[in-house]
C-alpha atoms as a PDB file:
ATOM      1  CA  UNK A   1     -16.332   7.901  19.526  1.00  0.00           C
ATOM      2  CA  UNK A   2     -16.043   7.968  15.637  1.00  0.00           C
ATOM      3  CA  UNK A   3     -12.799  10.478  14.862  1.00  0.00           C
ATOM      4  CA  UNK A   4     -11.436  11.614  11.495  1.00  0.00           C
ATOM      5  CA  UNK A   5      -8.246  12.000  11.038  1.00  0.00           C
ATOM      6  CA  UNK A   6      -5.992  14.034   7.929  1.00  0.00           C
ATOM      7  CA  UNK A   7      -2.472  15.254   7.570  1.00  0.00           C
ATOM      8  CA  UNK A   8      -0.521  16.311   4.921  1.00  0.00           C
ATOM      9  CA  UNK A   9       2.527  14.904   3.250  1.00  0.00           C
ATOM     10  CA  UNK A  10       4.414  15.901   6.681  1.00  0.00           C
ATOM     11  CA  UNK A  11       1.998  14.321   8.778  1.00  0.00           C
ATOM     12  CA  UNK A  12       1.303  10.975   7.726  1.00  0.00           C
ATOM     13  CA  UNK A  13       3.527   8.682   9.340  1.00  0.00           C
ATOM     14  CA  UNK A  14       2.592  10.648  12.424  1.00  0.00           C
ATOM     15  CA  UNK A  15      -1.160  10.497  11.777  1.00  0.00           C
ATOM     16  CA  UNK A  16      -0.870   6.759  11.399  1.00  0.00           C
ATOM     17  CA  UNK A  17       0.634   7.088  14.611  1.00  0.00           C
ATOM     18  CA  UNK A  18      -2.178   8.624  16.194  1.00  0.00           C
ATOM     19  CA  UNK A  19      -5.057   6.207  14.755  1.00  0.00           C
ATOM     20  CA  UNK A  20      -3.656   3.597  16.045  1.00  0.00           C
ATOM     21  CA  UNK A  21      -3.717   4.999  19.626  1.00  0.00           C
ATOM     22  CA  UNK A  22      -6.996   6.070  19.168  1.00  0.00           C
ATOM     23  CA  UNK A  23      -8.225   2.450  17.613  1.00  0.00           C
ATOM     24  CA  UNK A  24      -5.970   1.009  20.941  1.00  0.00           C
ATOM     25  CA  UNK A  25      -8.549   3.603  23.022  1.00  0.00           C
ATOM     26  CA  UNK A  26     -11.880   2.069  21.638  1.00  0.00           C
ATOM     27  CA  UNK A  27     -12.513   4.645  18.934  1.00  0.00           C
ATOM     28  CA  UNK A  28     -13.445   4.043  15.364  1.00  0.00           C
ATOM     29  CA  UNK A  29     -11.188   5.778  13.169  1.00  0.00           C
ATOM     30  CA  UNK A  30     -12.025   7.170   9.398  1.00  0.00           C
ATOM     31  CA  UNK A  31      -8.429   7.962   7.904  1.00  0.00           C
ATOM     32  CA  UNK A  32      -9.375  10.890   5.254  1.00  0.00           C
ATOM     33  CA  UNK A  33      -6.269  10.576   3.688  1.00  0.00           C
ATOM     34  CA  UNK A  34      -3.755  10.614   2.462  1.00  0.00           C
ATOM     35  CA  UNK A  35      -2.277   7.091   1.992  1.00  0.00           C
ATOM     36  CA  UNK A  36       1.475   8.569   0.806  1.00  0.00           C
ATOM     37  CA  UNK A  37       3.957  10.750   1.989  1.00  0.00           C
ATOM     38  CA  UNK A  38       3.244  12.348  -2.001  1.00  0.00           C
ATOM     39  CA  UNK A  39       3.362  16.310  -2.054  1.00  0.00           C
ATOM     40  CA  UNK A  40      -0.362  17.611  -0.980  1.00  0.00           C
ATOM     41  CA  UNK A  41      -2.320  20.618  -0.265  1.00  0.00           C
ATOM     42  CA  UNK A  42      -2.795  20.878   3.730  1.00  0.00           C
ATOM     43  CA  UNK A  43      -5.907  22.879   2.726  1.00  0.00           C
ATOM     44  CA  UNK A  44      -7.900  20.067   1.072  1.00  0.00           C
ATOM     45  CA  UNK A  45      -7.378  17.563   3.772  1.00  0.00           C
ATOM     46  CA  UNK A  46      -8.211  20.163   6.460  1.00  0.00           C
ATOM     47  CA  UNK A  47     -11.582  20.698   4.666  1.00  0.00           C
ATOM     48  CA  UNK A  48     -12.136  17.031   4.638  1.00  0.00           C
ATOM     49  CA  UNK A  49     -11.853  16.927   8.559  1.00  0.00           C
ATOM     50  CA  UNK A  50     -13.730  19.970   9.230  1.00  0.00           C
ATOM     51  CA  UNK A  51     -16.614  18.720   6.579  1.00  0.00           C
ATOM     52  CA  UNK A  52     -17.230  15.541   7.874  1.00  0.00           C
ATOM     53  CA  UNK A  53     -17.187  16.798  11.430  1.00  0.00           C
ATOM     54  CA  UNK A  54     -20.090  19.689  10.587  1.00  0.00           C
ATOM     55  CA  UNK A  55     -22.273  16.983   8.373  1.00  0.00           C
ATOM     56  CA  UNK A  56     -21.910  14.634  11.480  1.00  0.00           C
ATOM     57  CA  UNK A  57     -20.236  11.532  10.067  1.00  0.00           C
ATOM     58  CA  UNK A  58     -17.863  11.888  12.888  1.00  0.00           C
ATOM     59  CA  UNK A  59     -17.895  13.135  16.161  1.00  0.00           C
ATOM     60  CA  UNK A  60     -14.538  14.944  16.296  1.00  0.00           C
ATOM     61  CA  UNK A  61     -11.500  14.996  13.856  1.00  0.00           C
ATOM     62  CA  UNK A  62      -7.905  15.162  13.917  1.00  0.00           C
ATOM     63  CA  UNK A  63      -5.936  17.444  11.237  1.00  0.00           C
ATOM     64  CA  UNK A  64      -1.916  16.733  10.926  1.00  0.00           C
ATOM     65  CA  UNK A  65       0.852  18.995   9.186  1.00  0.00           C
ATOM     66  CA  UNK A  66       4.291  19.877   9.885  1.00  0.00           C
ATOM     67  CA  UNK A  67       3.437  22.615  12.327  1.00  0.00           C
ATOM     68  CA  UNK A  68      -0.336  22.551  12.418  1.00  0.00           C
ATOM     69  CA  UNK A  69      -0.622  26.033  11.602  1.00  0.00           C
ATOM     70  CA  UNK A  70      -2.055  25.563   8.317  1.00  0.00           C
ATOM     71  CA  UNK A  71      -4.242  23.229   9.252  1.00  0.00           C
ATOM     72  CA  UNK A  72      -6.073  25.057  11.734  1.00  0.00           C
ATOM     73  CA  UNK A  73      -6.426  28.007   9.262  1.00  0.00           C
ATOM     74  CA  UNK A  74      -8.033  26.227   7.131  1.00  0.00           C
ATOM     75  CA  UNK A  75     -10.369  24.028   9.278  1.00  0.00           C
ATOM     76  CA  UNK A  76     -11.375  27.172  11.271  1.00  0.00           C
ATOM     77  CA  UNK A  77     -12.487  28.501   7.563  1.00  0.00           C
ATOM     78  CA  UNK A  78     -15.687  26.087   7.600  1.00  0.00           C
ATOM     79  CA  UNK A  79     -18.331  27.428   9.575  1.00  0.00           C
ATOM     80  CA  UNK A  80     -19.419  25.264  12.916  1.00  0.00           C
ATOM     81  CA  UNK A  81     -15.763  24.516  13.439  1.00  0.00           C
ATOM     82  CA  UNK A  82     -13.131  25.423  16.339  1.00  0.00           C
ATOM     83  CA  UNK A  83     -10.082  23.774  15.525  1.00  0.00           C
ATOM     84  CA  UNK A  84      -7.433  24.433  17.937  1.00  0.00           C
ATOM     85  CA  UNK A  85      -3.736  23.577  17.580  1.00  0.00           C
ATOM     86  CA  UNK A  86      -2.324  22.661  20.710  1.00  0.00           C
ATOM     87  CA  UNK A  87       1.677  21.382  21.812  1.00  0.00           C
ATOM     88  CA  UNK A  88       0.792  20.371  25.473  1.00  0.00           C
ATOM     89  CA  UNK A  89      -2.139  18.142  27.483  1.00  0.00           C
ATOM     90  CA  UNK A  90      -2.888  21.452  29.164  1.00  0.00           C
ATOM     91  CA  UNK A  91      -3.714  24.055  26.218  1.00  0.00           C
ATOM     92  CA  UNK A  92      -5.581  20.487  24.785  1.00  0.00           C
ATOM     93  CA  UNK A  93      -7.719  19.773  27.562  1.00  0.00           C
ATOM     94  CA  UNK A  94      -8.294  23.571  27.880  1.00  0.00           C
ATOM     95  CA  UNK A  95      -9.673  23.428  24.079  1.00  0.00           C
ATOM     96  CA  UNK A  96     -12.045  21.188  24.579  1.00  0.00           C
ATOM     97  CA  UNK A  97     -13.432  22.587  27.839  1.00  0.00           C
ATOM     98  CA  UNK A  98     -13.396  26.131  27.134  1.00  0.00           C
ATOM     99  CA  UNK A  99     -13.969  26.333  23.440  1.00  0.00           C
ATOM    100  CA  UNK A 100     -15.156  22.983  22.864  1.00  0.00           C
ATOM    101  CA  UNK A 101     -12.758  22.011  20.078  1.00  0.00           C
ATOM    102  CA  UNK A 102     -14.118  19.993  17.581  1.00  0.00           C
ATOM    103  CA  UNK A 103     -10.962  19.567  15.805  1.00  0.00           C
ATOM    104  CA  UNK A 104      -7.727  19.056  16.958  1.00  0.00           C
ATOM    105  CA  UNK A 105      -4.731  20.245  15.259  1.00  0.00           C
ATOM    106  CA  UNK A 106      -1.343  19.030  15.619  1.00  0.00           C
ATOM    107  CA  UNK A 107       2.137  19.636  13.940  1.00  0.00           C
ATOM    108  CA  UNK A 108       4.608  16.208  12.737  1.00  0.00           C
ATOM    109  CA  UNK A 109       7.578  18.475  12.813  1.00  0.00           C
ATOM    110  CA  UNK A 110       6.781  20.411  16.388  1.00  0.00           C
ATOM    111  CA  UNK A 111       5.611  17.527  18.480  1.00  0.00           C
ATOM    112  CA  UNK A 112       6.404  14.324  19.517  1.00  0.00           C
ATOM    113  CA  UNK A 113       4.410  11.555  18.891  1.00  0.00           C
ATOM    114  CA  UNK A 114       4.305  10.469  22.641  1.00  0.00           C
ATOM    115  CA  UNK A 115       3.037  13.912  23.875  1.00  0.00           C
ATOM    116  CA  UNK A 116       0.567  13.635  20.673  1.00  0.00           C
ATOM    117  CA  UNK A 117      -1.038  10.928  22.151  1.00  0.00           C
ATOM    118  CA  UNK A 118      -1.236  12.659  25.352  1.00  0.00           C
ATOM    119  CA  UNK A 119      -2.255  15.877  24.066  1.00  0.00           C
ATOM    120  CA  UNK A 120      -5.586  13.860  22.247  1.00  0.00           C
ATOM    121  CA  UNK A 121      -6.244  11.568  24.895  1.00  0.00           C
ATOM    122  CA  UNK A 122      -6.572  14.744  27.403  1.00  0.00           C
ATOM    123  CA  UNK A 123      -8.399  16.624  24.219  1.00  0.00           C
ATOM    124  CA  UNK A 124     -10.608  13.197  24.134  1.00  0.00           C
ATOM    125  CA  UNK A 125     -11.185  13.461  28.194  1.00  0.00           C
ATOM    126  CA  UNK A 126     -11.936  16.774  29.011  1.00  0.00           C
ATOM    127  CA  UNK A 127     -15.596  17.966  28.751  1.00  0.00           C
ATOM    128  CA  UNK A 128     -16.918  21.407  27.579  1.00  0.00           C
ATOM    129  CA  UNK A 129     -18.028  24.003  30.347  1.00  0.00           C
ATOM    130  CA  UNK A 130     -20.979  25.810  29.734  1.00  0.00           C
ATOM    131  CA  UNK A 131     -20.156  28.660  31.325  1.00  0.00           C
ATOM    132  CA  UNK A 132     -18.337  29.564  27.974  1.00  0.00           C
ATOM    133  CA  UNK A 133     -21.731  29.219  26.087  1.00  0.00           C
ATOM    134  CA  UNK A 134     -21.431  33.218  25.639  1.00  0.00           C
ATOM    135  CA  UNK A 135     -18.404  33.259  24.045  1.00  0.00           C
ATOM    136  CA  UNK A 136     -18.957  30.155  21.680  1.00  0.00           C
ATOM    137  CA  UNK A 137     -22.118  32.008  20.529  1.00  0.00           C
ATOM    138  CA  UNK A 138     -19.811  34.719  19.556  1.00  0.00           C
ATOM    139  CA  UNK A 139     -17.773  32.423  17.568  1.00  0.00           C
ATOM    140  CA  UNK A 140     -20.833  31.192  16.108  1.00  0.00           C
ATOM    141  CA  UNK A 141     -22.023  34.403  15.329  1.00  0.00           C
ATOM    142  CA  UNK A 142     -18.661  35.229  13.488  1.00  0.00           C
ATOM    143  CA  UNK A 143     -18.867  31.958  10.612  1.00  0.00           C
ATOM    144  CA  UNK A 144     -22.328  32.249  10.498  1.00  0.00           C
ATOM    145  CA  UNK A 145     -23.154  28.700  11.875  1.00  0.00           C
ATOM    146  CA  UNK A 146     -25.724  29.620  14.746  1.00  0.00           C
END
């Protein structure tokens, strides 16, 4: 699977952290930045996630910031996107097979990087349910992207 991957300033050792596990898992990573722990806006990288997972240059992405909160405001602002944040395997295996997450969000300062891993690798494992298709359409209905 090709993944994207962002953070912020608070998030990039951590998001380093996480491409790595997911280059150890067999999937091609596309780091979107940025390189330093220099002051950015979570908002820009978020967009850079969300964008290249609705033009379909990557299959899923990955979003980083101290809490994840911001992040998953602003990724759920582009239309065709359901980011979830998520601090557990369970409410991340849950996003991906009821809503069918398309970006994960995590927060550096909330989660450790051990239960990170987890949390994606369960996000990367579960499979959506179409029973939900319903309430997706709703969702869709909401940003406009149906």
């Amino acid at each position: 699977m090709k993944m994207a991957v962002a953070s912020d300033h608070a998030g990039v050792e951590f998001k380093a952290e996480i491409a790595r596990f997911l280059v150890s898992s067999g999937h091609e990573v596309i780091d979107l930045g940025p390189a330093t722990g220099a002051r950015v806006d979570y908002p820009d990288f978020a967009a850079r996630v969300a964008s290249a997972v609705v033009r379909g240059e990557v299959d899923r992405g990955i979003a980083i910031c101290g809490t994840g909160i911001g992040m998953s405001i602003a990724a759920n602002k582009v239309a065709g996107i359901r980011a979830a944040l998520v601090h557990d395997v369970t409410s991340a295996r849950l996003a991906r097979e009821h809503n069918d997450a398309n970006v994960l969000c995590l927060g550096a300062r909330l989660v450790a990087p051990m239960l990170a891993c987890e949390c994606v690798a369960a996000w990367l494992g579960a499979t959506y349910d179409p029973r939900h298709d319903p309430r997706l359409a709703k969702l869709s209905a909401l940003d406009g992207s149906r």
